[in-house]
N, C-alpha and C. Protein backbone atom coordinates (compact mmCIF):
# COMPACT_ATOMS: atom_id res chain seq x y z
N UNK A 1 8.19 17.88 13.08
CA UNK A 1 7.19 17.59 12.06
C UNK A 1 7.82 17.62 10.67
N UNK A 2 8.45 18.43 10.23
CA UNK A 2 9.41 18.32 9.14
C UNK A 2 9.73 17.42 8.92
N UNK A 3 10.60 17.09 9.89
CA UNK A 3 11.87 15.83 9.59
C UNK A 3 10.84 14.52 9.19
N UNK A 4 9.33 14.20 10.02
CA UNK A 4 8.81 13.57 9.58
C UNK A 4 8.01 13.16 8.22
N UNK A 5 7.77 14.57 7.61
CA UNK A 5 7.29 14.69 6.55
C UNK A 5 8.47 14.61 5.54
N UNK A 6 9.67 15.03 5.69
CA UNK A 6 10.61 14.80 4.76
C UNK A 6 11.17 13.11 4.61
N UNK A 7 10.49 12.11 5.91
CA UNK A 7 10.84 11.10 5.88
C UNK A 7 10.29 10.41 4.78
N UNK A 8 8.81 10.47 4.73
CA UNK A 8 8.34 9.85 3.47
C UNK A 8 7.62 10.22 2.34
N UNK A 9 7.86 9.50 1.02
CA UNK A 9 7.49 9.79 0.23
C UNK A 9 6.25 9.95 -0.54
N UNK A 10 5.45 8.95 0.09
CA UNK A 10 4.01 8.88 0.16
C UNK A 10 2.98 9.10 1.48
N UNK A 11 1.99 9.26 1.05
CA UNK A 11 0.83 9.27 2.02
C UNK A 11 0.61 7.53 2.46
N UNK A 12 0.40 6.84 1.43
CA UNK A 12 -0.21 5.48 1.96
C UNK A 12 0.75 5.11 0.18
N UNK A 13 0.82 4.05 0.68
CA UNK A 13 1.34 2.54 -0.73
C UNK A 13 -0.35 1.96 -0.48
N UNK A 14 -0.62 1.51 -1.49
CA UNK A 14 -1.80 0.61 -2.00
C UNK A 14 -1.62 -0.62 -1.98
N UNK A 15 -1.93 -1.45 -2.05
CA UNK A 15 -1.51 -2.98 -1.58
C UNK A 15 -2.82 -3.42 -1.90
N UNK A 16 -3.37 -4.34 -3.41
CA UNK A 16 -4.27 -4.90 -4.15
C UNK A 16 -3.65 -6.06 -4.89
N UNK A 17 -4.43 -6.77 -5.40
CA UNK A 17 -4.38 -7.61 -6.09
C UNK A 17 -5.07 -6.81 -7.69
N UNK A 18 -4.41 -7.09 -8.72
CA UNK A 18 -4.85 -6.98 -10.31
C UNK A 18 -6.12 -7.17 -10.44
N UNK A 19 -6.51 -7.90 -10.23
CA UNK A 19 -8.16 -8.49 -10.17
C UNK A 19 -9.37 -7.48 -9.61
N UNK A 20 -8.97 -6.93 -8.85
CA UNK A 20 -9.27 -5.43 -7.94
C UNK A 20 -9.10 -4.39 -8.52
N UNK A 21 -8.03 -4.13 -9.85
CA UNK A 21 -7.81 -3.08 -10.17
C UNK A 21 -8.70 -2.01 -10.50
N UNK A 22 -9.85 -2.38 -11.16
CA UNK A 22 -10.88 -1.28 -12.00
C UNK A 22 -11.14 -0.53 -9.95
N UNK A 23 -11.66 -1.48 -9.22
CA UNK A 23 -12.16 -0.63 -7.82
C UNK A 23 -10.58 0.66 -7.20
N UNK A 24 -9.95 -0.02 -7.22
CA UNK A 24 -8.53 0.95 -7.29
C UNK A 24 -8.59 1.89 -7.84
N UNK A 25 -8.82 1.97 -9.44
CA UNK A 25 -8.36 3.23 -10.53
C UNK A 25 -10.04 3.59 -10.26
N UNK A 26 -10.98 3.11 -10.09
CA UNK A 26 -12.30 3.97 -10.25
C UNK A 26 -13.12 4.33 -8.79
N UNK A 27 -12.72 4.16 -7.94
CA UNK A 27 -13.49 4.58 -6.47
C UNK A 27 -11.96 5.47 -5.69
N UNK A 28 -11.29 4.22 -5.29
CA UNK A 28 -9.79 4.83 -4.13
C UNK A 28 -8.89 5.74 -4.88
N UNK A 29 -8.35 5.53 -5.76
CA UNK A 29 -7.68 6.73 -6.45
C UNK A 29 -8.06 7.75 -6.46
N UNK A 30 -9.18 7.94 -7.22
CA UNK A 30 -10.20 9.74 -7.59
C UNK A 30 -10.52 9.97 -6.24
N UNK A 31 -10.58 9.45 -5.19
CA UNK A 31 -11.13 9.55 -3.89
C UNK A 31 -10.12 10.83 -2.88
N UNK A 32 -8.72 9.71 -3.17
CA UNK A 32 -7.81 9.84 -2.02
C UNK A 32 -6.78 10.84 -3.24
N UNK A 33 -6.53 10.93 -3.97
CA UNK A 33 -5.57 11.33 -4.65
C UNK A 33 -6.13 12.51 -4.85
N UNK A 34 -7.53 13.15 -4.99
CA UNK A 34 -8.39 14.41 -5.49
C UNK A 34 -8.61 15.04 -3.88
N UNK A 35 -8.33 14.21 -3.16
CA UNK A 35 -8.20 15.21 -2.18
C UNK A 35 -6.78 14.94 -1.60
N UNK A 36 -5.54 15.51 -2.44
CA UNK A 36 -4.82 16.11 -2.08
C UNK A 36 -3.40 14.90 -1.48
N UNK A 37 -4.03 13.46 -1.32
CA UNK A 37 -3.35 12.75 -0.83
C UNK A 37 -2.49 12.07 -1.78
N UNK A 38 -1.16 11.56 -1.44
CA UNK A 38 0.16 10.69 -2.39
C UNK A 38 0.27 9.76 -2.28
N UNK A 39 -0.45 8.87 -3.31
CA UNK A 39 -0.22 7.07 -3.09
C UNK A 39 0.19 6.91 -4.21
N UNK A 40 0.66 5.82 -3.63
CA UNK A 40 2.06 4.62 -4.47
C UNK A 40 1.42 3.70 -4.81
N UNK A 41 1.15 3.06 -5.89
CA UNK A 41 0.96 1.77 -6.44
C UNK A 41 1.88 1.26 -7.39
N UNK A 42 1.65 0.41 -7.35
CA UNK A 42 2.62 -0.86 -7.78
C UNK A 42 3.13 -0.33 -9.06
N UNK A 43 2.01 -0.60 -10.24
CA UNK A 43 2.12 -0.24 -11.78
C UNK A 43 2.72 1.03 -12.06
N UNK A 44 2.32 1.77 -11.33
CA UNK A 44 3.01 3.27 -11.47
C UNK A 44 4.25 4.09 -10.83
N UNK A 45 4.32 3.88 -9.58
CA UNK A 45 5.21 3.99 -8.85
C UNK A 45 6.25 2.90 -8.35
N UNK A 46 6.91 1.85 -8.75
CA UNK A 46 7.40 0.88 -8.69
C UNK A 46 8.83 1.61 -9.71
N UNK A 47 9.74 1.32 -9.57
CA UNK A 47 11.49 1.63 -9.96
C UNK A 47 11.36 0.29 -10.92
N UNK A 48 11.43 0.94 -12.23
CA UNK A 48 11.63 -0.22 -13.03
C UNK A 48 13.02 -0.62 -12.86
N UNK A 49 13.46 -2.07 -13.03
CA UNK A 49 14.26 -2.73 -12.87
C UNK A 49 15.18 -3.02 -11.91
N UNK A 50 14.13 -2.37 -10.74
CA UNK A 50 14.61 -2.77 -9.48
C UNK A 50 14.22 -4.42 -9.13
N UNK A 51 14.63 -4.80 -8.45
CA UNK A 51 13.59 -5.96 -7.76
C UNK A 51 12.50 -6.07 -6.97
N UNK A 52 11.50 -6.58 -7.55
CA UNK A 52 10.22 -6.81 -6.49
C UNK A 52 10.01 -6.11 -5.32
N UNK A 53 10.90 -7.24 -4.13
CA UNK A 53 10.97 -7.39 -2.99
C UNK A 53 11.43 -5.89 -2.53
N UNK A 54 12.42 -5.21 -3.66
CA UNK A 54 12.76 -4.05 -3.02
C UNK A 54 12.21 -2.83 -3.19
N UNK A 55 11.21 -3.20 -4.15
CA UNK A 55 10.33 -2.27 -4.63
C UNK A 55 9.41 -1.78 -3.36
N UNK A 56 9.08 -3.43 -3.53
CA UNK A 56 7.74 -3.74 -1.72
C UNK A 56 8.15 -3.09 -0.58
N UNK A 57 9.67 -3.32 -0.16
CA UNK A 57 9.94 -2.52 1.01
C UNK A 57 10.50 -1.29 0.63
N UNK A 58 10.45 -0.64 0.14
CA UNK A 58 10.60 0.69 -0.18
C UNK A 58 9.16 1.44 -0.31
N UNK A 59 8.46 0.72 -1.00
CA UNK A 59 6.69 1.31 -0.70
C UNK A 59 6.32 1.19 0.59
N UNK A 60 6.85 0.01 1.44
CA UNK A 60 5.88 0.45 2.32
C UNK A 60 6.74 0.93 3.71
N UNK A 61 7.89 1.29 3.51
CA UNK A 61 8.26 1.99 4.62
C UNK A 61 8.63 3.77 4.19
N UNK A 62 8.38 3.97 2.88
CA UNK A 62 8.16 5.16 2.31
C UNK A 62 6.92 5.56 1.98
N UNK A 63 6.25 5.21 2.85
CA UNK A 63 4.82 5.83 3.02
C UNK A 63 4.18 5.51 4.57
N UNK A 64 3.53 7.08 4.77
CA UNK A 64 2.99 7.13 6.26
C UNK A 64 2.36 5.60 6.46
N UNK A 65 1.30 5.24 5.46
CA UNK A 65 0.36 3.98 5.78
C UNK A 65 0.43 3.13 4.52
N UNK A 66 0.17 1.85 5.07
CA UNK A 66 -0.43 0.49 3.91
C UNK A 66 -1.92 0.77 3.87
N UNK A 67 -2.32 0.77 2.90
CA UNK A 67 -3.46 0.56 2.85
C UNK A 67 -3.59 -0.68 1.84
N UNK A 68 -4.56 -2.42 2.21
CA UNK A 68 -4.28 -3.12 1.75
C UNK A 68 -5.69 -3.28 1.08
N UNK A 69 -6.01 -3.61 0.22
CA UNK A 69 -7.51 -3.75 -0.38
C UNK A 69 -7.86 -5.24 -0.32
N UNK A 70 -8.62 -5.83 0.60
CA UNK A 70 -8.55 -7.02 1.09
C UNK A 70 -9.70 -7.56 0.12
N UNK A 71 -9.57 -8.70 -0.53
CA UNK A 71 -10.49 -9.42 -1.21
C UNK A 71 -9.92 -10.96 -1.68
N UNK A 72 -10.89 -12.06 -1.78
CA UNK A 72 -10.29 -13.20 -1.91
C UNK A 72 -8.88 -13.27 -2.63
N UNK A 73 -9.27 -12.59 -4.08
CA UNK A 73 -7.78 -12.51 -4.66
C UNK A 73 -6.35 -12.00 -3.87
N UNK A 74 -6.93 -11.15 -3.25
CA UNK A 74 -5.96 -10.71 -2.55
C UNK A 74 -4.90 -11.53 -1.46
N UNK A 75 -6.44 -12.25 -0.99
CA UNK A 75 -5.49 -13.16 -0.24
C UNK A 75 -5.58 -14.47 -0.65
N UNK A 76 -4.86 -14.49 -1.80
CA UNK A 76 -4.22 -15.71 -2.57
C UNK A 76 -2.86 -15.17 -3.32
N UNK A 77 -3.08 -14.29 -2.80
CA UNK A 77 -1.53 -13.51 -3.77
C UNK A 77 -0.14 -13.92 -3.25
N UNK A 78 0.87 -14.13 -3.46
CA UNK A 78 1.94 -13.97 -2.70
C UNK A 78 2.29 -12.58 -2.74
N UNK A 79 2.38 -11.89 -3.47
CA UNK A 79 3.04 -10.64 -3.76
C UNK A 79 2.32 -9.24 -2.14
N UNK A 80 0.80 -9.93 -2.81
CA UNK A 80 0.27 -9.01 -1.26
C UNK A 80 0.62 -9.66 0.08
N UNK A 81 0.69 -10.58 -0.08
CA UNK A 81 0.79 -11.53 1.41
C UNK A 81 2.09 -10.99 1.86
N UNK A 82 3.22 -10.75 1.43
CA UNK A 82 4.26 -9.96 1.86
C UNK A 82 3.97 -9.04 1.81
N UNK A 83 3.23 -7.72 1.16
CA UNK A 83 3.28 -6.56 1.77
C UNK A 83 2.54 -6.14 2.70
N UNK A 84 1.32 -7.09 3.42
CA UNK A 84 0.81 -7.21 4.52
C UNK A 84 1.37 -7.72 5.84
N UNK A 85 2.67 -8.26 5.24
CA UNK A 85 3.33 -9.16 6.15
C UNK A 85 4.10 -7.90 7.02
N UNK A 86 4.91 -7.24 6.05
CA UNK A 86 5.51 -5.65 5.83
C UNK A 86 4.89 -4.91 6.84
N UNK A 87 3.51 -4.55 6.56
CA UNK A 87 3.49 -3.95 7.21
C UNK A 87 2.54 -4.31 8.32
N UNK A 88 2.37 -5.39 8.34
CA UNK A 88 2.22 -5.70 9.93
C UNK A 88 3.28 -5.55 10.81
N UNK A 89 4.38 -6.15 10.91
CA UNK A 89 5.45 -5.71 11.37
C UNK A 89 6.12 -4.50 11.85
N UNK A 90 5.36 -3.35 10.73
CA UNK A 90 5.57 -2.20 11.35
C UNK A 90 4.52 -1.83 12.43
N UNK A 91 3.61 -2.27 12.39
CA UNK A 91 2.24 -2.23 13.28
C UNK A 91 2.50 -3.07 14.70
N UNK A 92 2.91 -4.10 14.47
CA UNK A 92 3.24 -4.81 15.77
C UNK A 92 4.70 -4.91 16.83
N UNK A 93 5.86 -4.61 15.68
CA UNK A 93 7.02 -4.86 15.95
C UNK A 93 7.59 -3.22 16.94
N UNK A 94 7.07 -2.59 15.25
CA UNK A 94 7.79 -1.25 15.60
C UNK A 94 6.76 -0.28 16.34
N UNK A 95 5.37 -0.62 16.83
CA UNK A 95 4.37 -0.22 16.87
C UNK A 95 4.29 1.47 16.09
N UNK A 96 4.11 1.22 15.27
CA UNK A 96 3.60 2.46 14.32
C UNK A 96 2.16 2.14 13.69
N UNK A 97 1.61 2.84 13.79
CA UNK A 97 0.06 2.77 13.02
C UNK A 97 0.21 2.43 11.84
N UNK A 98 0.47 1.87 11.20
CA UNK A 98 0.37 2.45 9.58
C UNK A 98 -0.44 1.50 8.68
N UNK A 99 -1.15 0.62 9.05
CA UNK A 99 -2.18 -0.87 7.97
C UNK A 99 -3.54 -0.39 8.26
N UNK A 100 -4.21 -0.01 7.12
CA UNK A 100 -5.18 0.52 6.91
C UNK A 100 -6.22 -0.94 6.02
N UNK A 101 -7.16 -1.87 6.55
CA UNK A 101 -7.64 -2.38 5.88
C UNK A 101 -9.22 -2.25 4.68
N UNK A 102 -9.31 -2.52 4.18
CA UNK A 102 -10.69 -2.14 3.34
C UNK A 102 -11.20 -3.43 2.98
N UNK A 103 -11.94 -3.95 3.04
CA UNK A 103 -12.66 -4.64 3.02
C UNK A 103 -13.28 -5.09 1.04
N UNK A 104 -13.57 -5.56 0.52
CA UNK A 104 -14.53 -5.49 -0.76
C UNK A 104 -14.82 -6.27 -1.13
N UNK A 105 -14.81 -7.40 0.06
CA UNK A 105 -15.99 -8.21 -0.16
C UNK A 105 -16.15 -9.27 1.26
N UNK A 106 -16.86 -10.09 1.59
CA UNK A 106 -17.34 -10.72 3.01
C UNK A 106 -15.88 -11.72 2.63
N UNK A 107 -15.07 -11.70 4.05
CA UNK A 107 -14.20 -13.11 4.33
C UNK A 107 -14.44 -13.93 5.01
């Protein structure tokens, strides 16, 4: 159990689109973060002057789960469309649990 908990750095990476943000910083954050849990988002937790892509896979294999905040914007993004891609892969490939979807609005 250790070794697992020393594996990652987060609880869940967040995976939204900008457009989504106020539901992010005003419902899921105060939610999940006030009780005790460690998420990664983009704006805040991201390695400045790293690259993107390596940012993306470093969030989401340094955290137990994706959690992706699914909404039209969302899926028009490229930026999310790879980190769903991410971590589907870990879900199907490597079978690990880890894609948590939310819904916030009818698709």
């Amino acid at each position: 159990l250790r070794d697992q908990e020393e594996k990652y750095k987060c609880d869940a990476f967040v995976s939204y689109n900008s457009a989504d943000e106020d539901w992010v910083m005003e419902q899921l954050l105060p939610n999940l973060e006030g009780s005790s849990f460690r998420l990664c988002l983009h704006h805040r937790d991201f390695e400045l002057g790293r690259d993107i892509v390596d940012n993306i896979v470093a969030a989401v294999y340094g955290s137990r789960k994706t959690i992706c905040v699914v909404s039209q914007s969302f899926l028009r993004s490229e930026w999310c469309s790879l980190e769903i891609q991410l971590a589907s892969y870990r879900l199907f490939q490597e079978m690990q649990d880890v894609l948590l979807l939310v819904f916030l609005e009818p698709i």
